[in-house]
Structure formats: structure tokens, C-alpha cells
C-alpha atoms as a PDB file:
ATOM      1  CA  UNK A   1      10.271 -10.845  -6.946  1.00  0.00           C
ATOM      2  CA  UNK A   2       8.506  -7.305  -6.134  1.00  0.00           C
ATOM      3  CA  UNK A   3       9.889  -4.381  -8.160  1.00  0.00           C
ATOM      4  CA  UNK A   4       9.155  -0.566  -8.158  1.00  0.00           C
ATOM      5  CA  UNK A   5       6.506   0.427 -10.378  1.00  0.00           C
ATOM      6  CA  UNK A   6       8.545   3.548 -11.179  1.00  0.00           C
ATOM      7  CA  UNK A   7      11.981   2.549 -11.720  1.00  0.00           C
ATOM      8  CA  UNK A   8      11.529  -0.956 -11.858  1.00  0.00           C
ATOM      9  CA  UNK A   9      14.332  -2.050  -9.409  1.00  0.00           C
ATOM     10  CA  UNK A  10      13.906  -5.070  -7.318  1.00  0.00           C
ATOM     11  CA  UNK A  11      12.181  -3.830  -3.976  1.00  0.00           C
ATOM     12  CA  UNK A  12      14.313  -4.474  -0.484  1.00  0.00           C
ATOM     13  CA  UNK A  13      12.218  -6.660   1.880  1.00  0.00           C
ATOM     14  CA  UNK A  14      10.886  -3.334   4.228  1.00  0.00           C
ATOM     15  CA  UNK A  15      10.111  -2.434   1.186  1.00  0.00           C
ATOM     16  CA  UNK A  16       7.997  -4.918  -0.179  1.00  0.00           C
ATOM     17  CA  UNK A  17       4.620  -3.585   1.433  1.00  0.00           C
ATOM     18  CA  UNK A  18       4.787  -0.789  -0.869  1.00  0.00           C
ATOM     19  CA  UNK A  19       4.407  -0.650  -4.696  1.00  0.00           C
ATOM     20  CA  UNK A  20       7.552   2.478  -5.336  1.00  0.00           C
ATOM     21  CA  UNK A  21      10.995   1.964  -3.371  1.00  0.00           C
ATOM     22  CA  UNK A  22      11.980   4.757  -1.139  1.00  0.00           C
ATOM     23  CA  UNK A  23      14.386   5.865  -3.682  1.00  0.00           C
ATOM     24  CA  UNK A  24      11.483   6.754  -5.930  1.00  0.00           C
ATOM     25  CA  UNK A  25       9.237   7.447  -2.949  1.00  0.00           C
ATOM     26  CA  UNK A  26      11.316  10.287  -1.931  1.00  0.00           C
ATOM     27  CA  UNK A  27      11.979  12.036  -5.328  1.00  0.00           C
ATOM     28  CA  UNK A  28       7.837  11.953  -5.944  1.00  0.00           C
ATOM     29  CA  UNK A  29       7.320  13.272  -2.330  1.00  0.00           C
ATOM     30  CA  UNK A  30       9.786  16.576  -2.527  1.00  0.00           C
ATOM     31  CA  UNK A  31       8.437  19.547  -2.929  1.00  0.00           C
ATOM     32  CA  UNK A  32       9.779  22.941  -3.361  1.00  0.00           C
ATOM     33  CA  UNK A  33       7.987  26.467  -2.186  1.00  0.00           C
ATOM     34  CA  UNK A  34       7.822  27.726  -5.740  1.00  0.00           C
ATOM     35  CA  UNK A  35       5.482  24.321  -6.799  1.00  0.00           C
ATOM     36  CA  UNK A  36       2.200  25.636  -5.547  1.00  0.00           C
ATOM     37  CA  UNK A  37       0.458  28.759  -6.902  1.00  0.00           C
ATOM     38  CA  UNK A  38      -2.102  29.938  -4.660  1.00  0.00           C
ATOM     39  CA  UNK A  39      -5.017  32.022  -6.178  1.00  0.00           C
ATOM     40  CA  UNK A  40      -6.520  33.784  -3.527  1.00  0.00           C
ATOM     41  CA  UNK A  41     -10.473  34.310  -3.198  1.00  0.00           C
ATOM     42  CA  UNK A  42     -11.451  33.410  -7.358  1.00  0.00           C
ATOM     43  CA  UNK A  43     -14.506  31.118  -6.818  1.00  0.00           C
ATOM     44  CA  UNK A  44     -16.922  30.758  -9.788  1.00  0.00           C
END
């Protein structure tokens, strides 16, 4: 039985190629405009 390394629920079988479910998948792969910081031009 394959389970999600994350939440530990029992993977569907599309799933089962994959080591997260989607569920988990999808929360990790969200992102939001206000998570990145760019810093322009400081090299050192």
C-alpha cells in the first residue's frame, strides 16, 4: 500500500507514480505574489 510522504494517506492508483498525493501536491505547489522578494542588482 503506497501512502503520501506528507500526509500519510493511502495514495489513489494515478497516484501511485508519485511519492505526495495531489492533495498535498497542490498545497506545496501554490504560490502567492508576495512569496518572492526580488533584490535587484546586489552581487558580491
Amino acid at each position: 500500500m503506497d501512502r503520501c510522504v506528507y500526509c500519510h494517506e493511502e495514495l489513489a492508483i494515478m497516484e501511485r507514480n508519485r511519492s505526495e498525493c495531489w492533495n498535498c501536491q497542490e498545497k506545496m505547489s501554490e504560490t502567492y505574489s508576495d512569496d518572492y522578494t526580488e533584490v535587484e542588482g546586489e552581487v558580491k
